[in-house]
Protein backbone atom coordinates (compact mmCIF):
# COMPACT_ATOMS: atom_id res chain seq x y z
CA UNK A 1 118.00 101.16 248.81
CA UNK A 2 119.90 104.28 248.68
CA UNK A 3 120.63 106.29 251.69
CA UNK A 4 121.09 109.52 249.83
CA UNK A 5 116.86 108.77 248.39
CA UNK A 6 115.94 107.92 252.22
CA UNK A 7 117.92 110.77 253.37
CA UNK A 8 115.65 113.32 251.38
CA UNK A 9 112.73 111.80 252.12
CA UNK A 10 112.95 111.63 255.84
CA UNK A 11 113.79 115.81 255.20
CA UNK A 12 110.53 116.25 252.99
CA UNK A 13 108.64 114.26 255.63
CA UNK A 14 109.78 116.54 258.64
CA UNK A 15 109.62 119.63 256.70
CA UNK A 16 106.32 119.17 254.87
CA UNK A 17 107.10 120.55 251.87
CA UNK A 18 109.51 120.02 248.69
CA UNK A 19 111.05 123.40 248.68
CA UNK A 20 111.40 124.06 252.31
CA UNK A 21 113.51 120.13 252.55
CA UNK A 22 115.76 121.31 249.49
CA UNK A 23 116.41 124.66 251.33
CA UNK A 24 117.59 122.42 254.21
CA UNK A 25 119.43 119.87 251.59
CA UNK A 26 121.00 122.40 249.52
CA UNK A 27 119.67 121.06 246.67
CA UNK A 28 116.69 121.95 243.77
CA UNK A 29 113.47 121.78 244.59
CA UNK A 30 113.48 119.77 241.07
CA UNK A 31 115.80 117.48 242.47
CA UNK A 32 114.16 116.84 245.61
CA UNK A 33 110.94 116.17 243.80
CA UNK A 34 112.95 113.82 241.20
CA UNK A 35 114.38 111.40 244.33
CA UNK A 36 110.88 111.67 245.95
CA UNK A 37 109.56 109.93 242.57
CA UNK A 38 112.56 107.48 242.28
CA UNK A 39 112.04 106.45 245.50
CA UNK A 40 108.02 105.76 245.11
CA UNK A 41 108.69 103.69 242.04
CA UNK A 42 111.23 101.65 243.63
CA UNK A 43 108.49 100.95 246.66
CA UNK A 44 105.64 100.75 244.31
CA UNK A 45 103.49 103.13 247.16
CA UNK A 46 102.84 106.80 247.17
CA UNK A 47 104.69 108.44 249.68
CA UNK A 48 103.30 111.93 249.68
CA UNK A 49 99.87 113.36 248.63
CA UNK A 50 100.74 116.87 247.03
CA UNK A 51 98.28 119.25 248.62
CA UNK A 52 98.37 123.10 247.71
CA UNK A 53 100.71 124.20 250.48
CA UNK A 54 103.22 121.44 250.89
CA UNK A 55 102.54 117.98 250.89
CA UNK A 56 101.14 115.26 253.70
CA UNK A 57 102.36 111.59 253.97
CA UNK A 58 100.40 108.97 252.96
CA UNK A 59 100.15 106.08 255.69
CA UNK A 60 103.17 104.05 253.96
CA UNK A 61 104.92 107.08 253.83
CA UNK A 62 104.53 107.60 257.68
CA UNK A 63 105.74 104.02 258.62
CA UNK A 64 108.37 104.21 256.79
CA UNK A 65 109.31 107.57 258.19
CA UNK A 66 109.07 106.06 261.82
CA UNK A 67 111.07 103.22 260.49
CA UNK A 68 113.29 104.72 258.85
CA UNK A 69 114.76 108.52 260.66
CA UNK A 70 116.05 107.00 263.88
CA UNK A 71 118.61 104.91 261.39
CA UNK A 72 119.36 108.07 259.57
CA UNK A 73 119.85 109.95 262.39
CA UNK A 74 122.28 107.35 264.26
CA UNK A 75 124.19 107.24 260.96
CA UNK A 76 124.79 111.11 261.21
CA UNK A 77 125.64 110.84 264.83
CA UNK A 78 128.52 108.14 264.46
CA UNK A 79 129.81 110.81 260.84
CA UNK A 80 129.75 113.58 262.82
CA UNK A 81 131.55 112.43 266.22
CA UNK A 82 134.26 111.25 263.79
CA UNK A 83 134.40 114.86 261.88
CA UNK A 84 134.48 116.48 265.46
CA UNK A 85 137.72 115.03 266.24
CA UNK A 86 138.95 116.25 262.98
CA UNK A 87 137.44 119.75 263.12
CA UNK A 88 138.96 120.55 266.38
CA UNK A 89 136.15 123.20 266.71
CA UNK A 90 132.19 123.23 265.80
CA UNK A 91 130.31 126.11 265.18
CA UNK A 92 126.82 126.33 266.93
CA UNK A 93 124.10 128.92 265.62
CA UNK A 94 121.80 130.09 268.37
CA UNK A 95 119.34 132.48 268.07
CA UNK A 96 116.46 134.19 270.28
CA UNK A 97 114.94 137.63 271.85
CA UNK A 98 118.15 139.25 272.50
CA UNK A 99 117.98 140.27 276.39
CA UNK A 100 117.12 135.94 277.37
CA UNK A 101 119.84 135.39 275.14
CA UNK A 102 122.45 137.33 276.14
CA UNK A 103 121.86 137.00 280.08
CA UNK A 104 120.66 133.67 280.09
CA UNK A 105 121.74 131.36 277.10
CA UNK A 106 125.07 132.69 276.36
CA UNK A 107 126.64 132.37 279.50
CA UNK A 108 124.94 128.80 280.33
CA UNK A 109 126.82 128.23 276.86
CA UNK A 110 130.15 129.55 277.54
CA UNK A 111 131.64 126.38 279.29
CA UNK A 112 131.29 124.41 276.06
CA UNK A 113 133.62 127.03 274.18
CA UNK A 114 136.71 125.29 276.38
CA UNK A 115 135.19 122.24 275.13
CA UNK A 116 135.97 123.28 271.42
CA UNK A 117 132.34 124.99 270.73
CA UNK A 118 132.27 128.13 268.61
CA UNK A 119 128.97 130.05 269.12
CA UNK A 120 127.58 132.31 266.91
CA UNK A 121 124.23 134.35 268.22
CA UNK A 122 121.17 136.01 265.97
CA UNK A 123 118.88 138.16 267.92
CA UNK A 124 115.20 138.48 267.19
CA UNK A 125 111.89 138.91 269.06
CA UNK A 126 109.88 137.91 266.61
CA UNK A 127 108.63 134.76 266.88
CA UNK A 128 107.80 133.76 263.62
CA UNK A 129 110.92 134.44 262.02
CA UNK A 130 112.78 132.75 264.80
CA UNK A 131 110.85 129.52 263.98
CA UNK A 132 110.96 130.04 260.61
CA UNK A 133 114.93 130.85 260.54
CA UNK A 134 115.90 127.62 261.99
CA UNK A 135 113.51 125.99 260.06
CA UNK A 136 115.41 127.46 256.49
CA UNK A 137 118.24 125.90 258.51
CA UNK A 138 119.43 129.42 259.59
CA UNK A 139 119.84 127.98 263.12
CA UNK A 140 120.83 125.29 265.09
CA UNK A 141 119.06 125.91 268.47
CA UNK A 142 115.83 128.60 268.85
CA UNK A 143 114.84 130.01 272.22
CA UNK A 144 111.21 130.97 271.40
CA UNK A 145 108.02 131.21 273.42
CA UNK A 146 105.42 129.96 271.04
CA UNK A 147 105.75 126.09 270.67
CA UNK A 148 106.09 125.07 267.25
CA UNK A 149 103.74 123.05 265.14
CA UNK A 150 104.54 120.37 262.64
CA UNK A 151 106.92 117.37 262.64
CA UNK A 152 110.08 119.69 261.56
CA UNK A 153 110.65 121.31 264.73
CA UNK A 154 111.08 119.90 268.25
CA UNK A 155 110.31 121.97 271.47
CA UNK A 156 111.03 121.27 274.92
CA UNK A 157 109.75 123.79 277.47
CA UNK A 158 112.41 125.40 279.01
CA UNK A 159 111.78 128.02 281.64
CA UNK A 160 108.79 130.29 282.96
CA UNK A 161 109.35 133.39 283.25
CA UNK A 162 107.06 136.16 285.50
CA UNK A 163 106.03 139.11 284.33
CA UNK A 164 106.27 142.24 287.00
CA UNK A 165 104.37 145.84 285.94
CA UNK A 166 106.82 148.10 287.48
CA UNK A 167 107.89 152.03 287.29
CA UNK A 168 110.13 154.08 289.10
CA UNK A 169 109.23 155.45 292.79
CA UNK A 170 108.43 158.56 292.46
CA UNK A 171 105.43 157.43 290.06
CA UNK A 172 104.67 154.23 292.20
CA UNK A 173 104.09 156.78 295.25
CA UNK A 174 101.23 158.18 293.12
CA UNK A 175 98.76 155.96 292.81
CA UNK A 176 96.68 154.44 295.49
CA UNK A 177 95.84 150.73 295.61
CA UNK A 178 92.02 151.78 294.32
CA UNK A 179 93.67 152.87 291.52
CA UNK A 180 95.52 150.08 290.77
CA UNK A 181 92.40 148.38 290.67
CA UNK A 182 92.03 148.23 286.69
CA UNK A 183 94.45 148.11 284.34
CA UNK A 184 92.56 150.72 282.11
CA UNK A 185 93.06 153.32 285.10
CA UNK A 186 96.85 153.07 285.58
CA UNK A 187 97.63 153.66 281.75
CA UNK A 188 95.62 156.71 281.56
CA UNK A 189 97.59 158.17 284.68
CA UNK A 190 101.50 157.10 283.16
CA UNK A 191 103.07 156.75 280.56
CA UNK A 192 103.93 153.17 278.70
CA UNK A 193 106.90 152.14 277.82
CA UNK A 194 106.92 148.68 275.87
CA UNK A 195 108.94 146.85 273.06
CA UNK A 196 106.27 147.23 270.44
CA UNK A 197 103.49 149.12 268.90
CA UNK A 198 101.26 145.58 269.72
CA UNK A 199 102.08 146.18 273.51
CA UNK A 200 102.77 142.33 273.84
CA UNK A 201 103.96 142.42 277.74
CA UNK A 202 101.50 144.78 278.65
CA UNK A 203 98.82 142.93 276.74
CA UNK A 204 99.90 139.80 278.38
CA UNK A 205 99.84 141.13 281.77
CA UNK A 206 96.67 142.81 281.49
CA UNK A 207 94.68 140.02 280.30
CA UNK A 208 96.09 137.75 283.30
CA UNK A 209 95.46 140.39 285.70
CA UNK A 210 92.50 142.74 284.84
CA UNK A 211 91.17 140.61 282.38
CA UNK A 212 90.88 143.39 279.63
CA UNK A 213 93.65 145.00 277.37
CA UNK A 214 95.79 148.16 277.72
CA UNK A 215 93.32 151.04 277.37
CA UNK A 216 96.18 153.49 275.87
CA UNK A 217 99.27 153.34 273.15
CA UNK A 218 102.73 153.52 274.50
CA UNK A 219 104.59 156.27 275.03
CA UNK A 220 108.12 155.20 274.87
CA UNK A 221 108.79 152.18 271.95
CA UNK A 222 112.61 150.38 272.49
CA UNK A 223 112.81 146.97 270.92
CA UNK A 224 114.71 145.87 273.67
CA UNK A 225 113.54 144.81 277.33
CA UNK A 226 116.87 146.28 278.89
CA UNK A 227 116.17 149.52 277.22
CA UNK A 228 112.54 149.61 278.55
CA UNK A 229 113.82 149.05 281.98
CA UNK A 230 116.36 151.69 281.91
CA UNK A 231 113.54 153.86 280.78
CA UNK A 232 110.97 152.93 283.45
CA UNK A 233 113.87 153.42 286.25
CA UNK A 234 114.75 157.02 284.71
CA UNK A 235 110.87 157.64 285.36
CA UNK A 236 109.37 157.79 282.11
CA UNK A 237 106.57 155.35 283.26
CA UNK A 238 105.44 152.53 283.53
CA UNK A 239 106.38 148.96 282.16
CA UNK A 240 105.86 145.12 282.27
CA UNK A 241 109.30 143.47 282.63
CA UNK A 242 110.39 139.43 283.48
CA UNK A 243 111.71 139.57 286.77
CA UNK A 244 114.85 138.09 285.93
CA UNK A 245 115.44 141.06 283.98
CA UNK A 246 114.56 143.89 286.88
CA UNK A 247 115.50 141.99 290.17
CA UNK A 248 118.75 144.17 290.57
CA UNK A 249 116.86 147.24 290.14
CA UNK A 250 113.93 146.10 292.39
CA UNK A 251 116.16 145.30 295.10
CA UNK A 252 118.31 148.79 294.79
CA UNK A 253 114.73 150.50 294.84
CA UNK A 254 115.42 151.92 291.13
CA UNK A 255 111.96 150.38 290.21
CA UNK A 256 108.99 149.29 292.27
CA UNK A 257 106.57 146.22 291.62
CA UNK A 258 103.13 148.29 291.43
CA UNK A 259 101.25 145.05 292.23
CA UNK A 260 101.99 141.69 293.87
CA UNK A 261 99.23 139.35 291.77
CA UNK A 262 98.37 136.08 293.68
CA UNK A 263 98.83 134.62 290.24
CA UNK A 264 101.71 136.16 288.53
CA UNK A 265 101.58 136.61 284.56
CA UNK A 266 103.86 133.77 283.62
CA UNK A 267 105.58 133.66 280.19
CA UNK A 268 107.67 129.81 278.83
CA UNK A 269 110.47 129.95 276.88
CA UNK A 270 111.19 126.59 274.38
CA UNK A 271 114.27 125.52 273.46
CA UNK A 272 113.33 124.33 269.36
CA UNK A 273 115.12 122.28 267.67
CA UNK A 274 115.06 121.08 263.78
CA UNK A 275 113.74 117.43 264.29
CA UNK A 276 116.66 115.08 264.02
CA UNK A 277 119.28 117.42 264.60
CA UNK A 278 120.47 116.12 268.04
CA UNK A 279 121.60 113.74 266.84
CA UNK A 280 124.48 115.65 265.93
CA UNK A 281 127.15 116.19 269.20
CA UNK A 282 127.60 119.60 269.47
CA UNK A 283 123.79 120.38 269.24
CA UNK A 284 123.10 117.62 271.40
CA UNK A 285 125.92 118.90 273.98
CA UNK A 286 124.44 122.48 274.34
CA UNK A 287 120.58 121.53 274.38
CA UNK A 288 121.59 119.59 277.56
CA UNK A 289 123.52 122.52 279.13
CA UNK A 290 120.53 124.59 278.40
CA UNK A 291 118.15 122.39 279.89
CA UNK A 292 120.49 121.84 283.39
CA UNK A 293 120.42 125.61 283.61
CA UNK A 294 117.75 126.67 283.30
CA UNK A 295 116.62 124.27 286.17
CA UNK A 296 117.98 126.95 288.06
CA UNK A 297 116.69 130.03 286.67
């Protein structure tokens, strides 16, 4: 049988659909449908049933799918150790929101560049079009927090990470703990500052804490968390950040925690991967650094 009609078909199965396996082949959607169709006639057994968004396996088509990927994906290991002692240096794609990326990936990633790793790094908060980036093959490794569906991507969780709603001092001094009481109370007294028209940290944190939604539109709109905080410690209100990201300025008294929840608002990070593609080294070699870090994040 031939490995090049196996290799496609293991793609279509993981991707789900003709076109979005050719994106990831480079090839036609025509021709991916054209070894799909070779490769039924040679088994005798549908292998797909062509639905009106993508297509779903058939029960022959999944066993041999189970059968048949680990193989495949050995086979590409033992190619691509050999090409990385001829390439000297592999490139790795990484994308994810920018501030977890920059403070936390890329410097858990940095000791692989003396190993011969190049790293290249997208930034997005969007969740979506993270997932759906590294799905078109855009990306080698996604830090997201929504856990993919489907057999095409792989998620691992990663890390939690707590949401604090902090502000500067001067408006932490006033408002009494009665006020603090409910959510809808605190944003009609300051000012929000958030990432996004949606509010998605201060939604987040309100429905863990007050069990209700942010009463009021932001005030002050950056699309990027270390923005917001520089904002909130300049006193232009009030803000949800992780803690990872505000320690420092907790600690230096820049910004104050405005509550202490019993349960904190927690947030989890995945590290996504396109099924299959650790088997390839340098993938493989920086999902594991990942994973040991952020053990101690």
């Amino acid at each position: 049988m031939d490995l090049a009609l196996l290799r496609t078909f293991v793609t279509v199965h993981r991707a789900g659909s003709f076109t979005r396996a050719a994106a990831l082949l480079g090839l036609s959607q025509p021709a991916v449908t054209s070894q799909i169709r070779t490769l039924e006639r040679q088994l005798g057994r549908p292998l797909f049933l062509r639905r009106a968004r993508g297509v779903t396996p058939t029960s022959i088509g999944d066993e041999l799918a189970h059968r048949a990927a680990p193989h495949l994906d050995a086979l590409v290991e033992i190619t691509e150790t050999g090409l990385d002692a001829e390439r000297g240096v592999r490139t790795l794609h990484v994308a994810g929101p920018p501030e977890f990326t920059s403070l936390r990936a890329l410097p858990a990633l940095a000791p692989l560049v003396a190993q011969g790793l190049a790293l290249r790094a997208s930034f997005t908060g969007n969740s979506e079009e993270l997932l759906d980036g590294l799905a078109a093959g855009h990306h080698d490794l996604a830090l997201s927090t929504a856990r993919p569906r489907g057999g095409l991507l792989t998620a691992v969780p990663l890390c939690d990470e707590e949401l604090v709603l902090v502000a500067a001092p001067r408006w932490a001094a006033r408002l009494s703990p009665g006020v603090l009481a409910t959510g809808a109370v605190v944003l009609e007294q300051l000012p929000l500052i958030e990432v996004h028209e949606s509010l998605p940290f201060a939604a987040r944190y309100w429905a863990a804490v007050f069990e209700s939604g942010p009463a009021a539109a932001a005030t002050v709109i950056a699309p990027d968390l270390r923005a917001v905080r520089e904002a909130a410690a300049a006193g232009a209100g009030l803000a949800v950040l992780p803690r990872y990201l505000c320690e420092e300025a907790l600690e230096r008294g820049r910004l104050v925690a405005l509550l202490e929840p019993p349960v904190p608002p927690l947030r989890t990070y995945f590290l996504v991967t396109r099924t299959g593609t650790l088997a390839l080294t340098h993938i493989a070699r920086a999902h594991e650094e990942l994973v040991r870090a952020a053990g101690e994040w």
